[in-house]
C-alpha atoms as a PDB file:
ATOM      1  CA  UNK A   1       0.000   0.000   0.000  1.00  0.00           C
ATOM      2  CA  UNK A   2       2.867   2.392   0.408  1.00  0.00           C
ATOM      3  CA  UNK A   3       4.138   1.712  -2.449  1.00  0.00           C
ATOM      4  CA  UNK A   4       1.047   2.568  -4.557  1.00  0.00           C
ATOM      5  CA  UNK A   5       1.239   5.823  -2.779  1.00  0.00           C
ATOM      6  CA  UNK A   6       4.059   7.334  -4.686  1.00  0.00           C
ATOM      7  CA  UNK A   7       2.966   5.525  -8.153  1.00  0.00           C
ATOM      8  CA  UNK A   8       0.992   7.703 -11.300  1.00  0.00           C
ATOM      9  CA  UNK A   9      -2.220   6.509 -12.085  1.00  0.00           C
ATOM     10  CA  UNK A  10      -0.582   6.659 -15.962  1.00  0.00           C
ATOM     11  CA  UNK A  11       2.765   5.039 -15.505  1.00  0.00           C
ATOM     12  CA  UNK A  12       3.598   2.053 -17.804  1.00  0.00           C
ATOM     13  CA  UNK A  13       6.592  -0.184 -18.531  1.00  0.00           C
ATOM     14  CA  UNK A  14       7.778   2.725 -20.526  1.00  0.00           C
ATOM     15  CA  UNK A  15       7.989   4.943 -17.800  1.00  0.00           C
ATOM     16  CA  UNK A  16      10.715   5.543 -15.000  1.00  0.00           C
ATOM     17  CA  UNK A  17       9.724   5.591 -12.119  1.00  0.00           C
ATOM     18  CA  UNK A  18      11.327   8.152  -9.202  1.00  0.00           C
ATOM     19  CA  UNK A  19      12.235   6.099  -5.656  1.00  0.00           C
ATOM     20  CA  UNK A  20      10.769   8.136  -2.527  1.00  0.00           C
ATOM     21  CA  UNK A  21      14.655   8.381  -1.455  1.00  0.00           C
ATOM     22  CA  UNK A  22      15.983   9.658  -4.649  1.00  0.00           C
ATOM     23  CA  UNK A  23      12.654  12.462  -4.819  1.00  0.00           C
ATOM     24  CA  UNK A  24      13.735  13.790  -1.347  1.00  0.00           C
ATOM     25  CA  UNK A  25      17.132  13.855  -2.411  1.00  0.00           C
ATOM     26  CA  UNK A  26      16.568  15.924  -5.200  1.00  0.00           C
ATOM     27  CA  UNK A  27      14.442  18.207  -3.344  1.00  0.00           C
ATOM     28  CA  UNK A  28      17.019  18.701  -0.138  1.00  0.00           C
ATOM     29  CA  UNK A  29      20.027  19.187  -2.705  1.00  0.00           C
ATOM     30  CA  UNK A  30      17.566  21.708  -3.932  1.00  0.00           C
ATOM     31  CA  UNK A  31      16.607  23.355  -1.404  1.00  0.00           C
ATOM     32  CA  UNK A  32      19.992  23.853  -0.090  1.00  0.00           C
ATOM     33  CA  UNK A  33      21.567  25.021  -3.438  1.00  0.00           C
ATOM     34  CA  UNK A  34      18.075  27.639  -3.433  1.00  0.00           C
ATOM     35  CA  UNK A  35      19.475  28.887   0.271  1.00  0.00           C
ATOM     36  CA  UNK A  36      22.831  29.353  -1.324  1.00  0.00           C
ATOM     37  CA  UNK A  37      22.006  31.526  -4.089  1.00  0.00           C
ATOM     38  CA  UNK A  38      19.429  33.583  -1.509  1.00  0.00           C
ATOM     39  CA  UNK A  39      22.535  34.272   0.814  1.00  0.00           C
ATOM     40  CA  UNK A  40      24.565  35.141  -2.279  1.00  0.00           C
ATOM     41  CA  UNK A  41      21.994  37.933  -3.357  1.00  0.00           C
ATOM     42  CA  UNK A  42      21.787  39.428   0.147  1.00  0.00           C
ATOM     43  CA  UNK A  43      25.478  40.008   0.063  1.00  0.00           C
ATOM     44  CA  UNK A  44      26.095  44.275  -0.635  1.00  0.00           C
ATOM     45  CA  UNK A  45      22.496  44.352  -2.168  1.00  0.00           C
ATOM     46  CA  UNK A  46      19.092  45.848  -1.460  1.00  0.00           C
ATOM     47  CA  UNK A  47      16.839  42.787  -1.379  1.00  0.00           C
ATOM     48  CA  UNK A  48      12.999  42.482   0.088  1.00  0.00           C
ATOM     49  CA  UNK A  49      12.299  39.222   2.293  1.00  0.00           C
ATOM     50  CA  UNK A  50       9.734  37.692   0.120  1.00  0.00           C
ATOM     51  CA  UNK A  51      12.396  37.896  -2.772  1.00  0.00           C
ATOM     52  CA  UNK A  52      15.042  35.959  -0.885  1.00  0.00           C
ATOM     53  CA  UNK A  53      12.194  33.339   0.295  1.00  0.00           C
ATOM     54  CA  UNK A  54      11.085  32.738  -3.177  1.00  0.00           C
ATOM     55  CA  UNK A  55      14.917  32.642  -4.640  1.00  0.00           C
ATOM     56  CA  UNK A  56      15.584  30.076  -1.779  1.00  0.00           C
ATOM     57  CA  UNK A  57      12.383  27.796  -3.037  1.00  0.00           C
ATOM     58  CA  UNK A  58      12.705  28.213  -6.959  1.00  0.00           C
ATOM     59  CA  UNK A  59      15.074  25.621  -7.143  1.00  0.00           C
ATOM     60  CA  UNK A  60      12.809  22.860  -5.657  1.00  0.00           C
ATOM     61  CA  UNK A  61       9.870  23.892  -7.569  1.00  0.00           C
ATOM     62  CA  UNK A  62      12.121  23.631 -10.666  1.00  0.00           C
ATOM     63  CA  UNK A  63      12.986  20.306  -9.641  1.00  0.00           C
ATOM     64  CA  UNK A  64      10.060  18.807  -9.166  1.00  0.00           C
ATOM     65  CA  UNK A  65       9.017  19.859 -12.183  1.00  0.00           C
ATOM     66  CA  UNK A  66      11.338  18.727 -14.540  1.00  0.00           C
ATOM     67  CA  UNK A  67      11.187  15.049 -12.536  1.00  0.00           C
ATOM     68  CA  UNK A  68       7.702  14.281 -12.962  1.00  0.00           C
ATOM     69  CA  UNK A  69       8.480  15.471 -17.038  1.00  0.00           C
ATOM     70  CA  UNK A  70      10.438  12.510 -16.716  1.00  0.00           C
ATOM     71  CA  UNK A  71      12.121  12.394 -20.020  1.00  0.00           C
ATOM     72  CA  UNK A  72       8.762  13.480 -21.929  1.00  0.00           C
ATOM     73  CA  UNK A  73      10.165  15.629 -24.556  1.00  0.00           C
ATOM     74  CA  UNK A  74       6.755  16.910 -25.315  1.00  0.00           C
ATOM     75  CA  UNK A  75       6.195  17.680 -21.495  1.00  0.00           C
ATOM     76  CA  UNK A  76       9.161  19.505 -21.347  1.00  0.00           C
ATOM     77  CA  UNK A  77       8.412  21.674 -24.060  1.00  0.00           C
ATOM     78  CA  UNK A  78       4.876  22.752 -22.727  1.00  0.00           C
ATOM     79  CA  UNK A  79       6.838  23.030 -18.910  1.00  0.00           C
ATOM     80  CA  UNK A  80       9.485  25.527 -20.796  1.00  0.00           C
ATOM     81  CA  UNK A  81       5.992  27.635 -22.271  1.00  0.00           C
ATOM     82  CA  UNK A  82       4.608  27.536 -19.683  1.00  0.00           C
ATOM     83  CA  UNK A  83       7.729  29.200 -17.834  1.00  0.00           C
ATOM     84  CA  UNK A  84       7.997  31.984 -20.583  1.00  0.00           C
ATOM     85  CA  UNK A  85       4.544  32.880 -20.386  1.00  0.00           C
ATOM     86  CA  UNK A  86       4.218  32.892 -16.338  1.00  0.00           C
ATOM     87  CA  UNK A  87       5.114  36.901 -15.167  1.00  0.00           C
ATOM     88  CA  UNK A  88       7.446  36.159 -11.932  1.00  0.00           C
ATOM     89  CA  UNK A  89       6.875  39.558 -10.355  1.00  0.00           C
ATOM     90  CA  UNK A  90       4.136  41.938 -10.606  1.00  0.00           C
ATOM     91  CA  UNK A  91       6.139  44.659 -10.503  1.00  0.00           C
ATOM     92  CA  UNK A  92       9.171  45.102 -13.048  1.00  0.00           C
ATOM     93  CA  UNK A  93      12.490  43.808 -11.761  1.00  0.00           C
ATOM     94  CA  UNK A  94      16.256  44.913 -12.496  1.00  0.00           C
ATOM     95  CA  UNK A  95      18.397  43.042 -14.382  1.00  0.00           C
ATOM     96  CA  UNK A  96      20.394  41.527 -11.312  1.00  0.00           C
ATOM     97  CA  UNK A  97      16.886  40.250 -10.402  1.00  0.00           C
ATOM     98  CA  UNK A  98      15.806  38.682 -13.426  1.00  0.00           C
ATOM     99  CA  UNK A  99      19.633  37.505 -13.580  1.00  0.00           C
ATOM    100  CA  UNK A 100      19.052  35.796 -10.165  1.00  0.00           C
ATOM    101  CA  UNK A 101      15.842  33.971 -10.989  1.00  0.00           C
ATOM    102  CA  UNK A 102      17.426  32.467 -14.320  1.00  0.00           C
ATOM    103  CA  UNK A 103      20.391  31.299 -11.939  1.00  0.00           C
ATOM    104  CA  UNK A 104      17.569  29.421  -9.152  1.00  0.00           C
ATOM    105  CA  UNK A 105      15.619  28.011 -12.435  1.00  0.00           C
ATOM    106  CA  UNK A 106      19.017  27.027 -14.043  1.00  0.00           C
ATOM    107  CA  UNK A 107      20.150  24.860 -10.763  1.00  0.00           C
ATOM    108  CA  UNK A 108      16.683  23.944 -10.366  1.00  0.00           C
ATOM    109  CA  UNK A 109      16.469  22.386 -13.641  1.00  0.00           C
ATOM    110  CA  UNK A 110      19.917  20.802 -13.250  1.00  0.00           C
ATOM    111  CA  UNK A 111      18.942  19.115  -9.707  1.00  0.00           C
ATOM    112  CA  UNK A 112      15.672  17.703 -11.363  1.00  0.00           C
ATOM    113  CA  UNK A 113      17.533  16.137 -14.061  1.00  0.00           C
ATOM    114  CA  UNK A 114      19.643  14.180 -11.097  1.00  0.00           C
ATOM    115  CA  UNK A 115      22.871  15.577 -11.877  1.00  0.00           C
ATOM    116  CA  UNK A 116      23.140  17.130  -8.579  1.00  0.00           C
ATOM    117  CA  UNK A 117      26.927  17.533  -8.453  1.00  0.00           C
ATOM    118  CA  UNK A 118      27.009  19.375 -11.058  1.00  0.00           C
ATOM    119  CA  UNK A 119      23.820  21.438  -9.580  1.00  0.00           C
ATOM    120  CA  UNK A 120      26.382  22.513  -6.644  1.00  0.00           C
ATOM    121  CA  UNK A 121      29.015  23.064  -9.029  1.00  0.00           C
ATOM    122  CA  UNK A 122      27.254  25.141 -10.896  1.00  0.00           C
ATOM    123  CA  UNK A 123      25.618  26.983  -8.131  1.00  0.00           C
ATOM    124  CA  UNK A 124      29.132  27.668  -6.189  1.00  0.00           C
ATOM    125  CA  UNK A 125      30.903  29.432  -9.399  1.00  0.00           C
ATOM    126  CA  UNK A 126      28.516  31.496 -10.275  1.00  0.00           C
ATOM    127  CA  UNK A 127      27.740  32.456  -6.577  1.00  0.00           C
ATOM    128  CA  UNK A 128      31.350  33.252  -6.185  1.00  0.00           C
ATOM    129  CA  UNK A 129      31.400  35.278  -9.408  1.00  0.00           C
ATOM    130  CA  UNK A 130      27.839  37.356  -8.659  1.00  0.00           C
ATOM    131  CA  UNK A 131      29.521  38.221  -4.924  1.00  0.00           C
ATOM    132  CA  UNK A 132      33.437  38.909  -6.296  1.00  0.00           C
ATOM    133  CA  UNK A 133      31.396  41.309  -9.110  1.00  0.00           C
ATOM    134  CA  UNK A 134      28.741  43.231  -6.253  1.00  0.00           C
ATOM    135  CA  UNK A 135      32.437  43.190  -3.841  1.00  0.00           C
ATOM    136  CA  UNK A 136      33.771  45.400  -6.566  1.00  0.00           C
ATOM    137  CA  UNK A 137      31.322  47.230  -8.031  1.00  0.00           C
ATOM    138  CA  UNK A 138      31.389  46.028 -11.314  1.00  0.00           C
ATOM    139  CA  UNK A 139      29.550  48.054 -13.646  1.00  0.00           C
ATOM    140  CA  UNK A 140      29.489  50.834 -11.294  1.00  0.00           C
ATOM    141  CA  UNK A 141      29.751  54.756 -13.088  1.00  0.00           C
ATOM    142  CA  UNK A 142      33.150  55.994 -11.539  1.00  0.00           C
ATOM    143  CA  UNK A 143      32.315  59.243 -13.300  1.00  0.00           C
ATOM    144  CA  UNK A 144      28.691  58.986 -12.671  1.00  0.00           C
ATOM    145  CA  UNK A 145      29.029  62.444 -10.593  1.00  0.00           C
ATOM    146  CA  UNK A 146      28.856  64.482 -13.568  1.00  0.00           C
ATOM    147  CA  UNK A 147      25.585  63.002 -15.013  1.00  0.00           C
ATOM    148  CA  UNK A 148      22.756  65.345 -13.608  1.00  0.00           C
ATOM    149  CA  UNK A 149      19.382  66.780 -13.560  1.00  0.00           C
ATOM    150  CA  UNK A 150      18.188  70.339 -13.575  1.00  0.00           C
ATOM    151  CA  UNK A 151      15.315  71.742 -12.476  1.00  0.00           C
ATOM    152  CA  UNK A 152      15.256  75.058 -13.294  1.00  0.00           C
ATOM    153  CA  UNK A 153      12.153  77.468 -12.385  1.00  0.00           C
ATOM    154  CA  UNK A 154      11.641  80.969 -14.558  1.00  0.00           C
ATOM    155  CA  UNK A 155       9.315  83.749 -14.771  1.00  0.00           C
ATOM    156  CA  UNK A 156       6.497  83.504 -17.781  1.00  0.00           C
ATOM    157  CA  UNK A 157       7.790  86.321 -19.572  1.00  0.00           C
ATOM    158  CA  UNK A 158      11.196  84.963 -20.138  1.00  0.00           C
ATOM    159  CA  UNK A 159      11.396  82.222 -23.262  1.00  0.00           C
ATOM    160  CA  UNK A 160      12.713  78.907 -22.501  1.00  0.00           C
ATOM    161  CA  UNK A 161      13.618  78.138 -25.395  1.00  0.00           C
ATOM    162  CA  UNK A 162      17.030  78.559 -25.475  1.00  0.00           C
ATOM    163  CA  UNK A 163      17.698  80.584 -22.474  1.00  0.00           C
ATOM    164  CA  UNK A 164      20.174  78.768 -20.996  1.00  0.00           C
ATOM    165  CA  UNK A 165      22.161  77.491 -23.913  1.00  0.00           C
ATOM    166  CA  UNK A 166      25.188  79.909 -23.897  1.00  0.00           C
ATOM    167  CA  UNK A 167      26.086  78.795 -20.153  1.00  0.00           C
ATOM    168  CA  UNK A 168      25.002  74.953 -20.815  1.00  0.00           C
ATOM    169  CA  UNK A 169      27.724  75.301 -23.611  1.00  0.00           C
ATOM    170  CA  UNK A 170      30.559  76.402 -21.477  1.00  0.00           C
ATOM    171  CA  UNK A 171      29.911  74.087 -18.370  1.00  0.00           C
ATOM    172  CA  UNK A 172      28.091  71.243 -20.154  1.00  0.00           C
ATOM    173  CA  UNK A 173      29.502  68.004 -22.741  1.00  0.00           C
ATOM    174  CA  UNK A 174      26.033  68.031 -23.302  1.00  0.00           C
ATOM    175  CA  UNK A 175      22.247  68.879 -22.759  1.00  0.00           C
ATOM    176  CA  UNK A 176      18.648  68.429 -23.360  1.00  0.00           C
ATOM    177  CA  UNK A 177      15.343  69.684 -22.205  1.00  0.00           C
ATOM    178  CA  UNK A 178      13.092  66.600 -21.613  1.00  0.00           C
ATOM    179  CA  UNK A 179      10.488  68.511 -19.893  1.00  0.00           C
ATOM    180  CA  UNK A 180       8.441  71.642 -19.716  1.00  0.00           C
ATOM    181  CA  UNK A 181       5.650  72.258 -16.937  1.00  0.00           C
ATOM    182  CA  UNK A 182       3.930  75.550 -16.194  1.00  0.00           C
ATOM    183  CA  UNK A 183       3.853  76.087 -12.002  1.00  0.00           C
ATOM    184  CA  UNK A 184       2.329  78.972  -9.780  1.00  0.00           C
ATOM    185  CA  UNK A 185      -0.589  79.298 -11.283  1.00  0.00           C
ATOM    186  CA  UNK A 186       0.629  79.680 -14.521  1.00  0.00           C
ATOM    187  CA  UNK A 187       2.849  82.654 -13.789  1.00  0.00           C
ATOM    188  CA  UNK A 188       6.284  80.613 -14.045  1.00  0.00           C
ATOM    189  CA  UNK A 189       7.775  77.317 -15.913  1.00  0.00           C
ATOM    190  CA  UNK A 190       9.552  74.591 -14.440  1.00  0.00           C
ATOM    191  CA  UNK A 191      12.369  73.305 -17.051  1.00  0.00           C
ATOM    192  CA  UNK A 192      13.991  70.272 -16.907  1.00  0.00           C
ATOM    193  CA  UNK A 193      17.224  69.377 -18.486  1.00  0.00           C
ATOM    194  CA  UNK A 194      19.129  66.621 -18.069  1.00  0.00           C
ATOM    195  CA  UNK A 195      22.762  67.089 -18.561  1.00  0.00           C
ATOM    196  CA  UNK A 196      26.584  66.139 -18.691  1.00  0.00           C
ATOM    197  CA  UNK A 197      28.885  68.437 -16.728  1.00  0.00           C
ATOM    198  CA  UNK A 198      32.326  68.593 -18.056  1.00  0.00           C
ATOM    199  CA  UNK A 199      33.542  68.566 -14.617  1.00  0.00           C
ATOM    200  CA  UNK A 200      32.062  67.318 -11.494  1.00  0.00           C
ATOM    201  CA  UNK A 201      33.816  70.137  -9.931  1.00  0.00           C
ATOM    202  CA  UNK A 202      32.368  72.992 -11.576  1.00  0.00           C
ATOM    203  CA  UNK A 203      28.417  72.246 -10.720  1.00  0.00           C
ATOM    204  CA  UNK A 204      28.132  75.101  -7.864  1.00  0.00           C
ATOM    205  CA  UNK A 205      29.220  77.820 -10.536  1.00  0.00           C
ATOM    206  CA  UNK A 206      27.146  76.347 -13.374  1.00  0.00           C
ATOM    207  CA  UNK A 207      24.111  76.980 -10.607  1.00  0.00           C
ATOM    208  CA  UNK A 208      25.137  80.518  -9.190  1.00  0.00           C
ATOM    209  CA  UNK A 209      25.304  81.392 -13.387  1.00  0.00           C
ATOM    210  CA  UNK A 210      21.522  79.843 -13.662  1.00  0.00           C
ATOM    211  CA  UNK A 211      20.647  81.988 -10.969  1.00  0.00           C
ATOM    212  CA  UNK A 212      21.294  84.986 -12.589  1.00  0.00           C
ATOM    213  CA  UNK A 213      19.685  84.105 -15.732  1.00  0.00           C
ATOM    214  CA  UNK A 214      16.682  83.354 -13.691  1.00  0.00           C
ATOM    215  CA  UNK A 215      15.917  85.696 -11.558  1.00  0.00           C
ATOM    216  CA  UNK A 216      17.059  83.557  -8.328  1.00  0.00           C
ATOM    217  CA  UNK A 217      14.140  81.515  -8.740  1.00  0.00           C
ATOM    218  CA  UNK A 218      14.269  77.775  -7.162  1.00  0.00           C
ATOM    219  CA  UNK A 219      16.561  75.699  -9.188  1.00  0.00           C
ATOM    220  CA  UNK A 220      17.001  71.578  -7.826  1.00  0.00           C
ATOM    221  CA  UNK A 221      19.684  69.331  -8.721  1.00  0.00           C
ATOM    222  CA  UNK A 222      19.302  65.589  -8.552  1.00  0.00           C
ATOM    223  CA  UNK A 223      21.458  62.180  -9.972  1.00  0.00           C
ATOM    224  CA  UNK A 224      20.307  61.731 -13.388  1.00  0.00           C
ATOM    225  CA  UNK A 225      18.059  58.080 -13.143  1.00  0.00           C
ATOM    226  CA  UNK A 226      18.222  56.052 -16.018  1.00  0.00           C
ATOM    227  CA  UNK A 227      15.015  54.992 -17.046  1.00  0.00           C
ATOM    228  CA  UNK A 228      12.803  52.427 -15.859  1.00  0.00           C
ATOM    229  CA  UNK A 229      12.373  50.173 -18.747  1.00  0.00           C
ATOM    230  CA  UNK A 230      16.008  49.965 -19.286  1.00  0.00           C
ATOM    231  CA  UNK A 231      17.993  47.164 -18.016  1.00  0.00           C
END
């Protein structure tokens, strides 16, 4: 009667079937390579907890589904479909993110096809890698100082366009207005320009020059965000 327990209702001499110690196997190995790459995310990186909780699980969910495809080749095409049509997150996620989650499915996969050593394997170097590149910043803007954004507030009767472009040549590699709102009732324009300093160094005199032009109206400076739908 045990025995029945862990037996489809469709297998047939054709089909392998899974041993009760070799499932749990599968799933521990999986489980514990899931914990691994969780811990190697947290390290020097802004994560949420239900992030690292479903990073430490993926791998066993992986698993389990590539063992009961059991070799099907036409089950494991609808299983990858099915994974390519299934949104992870509700909300968009970074590249390192997505990066992650193809690393959990990747071992996952691995695991449920029983090679489990070379599950860990796998797991380890690129664990090592993803924690050597956060440990050094890789990627990271060293002259990311002199990418900025202006927000520059002036009176109605003074015309934008092109106000500013004598001292944006000077202090500037390059400029652009990406936005144009009217403020105060209608009695001033808010400008915003996103822009390259030529030096880092030279952003308070860029701002006392805008100030002139301006009247001494508000004028905020901010890091220049990529945007969202980049990766």
């Amino acid at each position: 009667m045990p025995d029945s327990v862990f037996k489809g209702l469709f297998d047939s001499n054709l089909t392998t079937v899974i041993s009760v110690g070799d499932f749990l196997l599968c799933i521990v190995c999986s489980l514990l390579i899931g914990l691994i790459i969780a811990l190697s995310y947290m390290y020097k990186t802004r994560y949420t907890k239900s992030f690292v909780v479903t990073l430490a699980i993926l791998p066993a969910v992986v698993c389990i589904v590539i063992m009961m495809v059991n070799g099907n080749i036409g089950a494991g095409v609808a299983v990858a479909g099915a994974f390519s049509l299934v949104r992870f997150r509700s909300v968009p996620g970074t590249a390192k993110e997505i990066g992650t989650i193809f690393l959990a499915m990747g071992s996952g996969l691995i695991s449920g096809m029983g090679y489990l050593g070379y599950a860990f394997l796998f797991t380890v170097v690129l664990c090592a890698v993803f924690m050597l590149y956060n440990r050094l910043d890789f990627g990271y803007k060293k002259n990311s100082a002199v990418y900025k954004t202006f927000n520059i507030t002036i009176p109605e009767d003074l015309d934008y366009t092109g106000v500013f472009d004598d001292i944006f040549l000077k202090y500037t590699d390059s400029y652009e207005l990406t936005y144009v709102k009217t403020t105060n009732m209608g009695s001033m324009f808010r400008l915003t320009y996103n822009i390259v300093l030529k030096k880092a160094s030279s952003e308070k005199e860029l701002i006392d020059k805008l100030r002139c032009r301006n009247g001494n109206l508000e004028i905020t400076v901010s890091k220049q965000e990529t945007t969202a739908a980049e990766l």
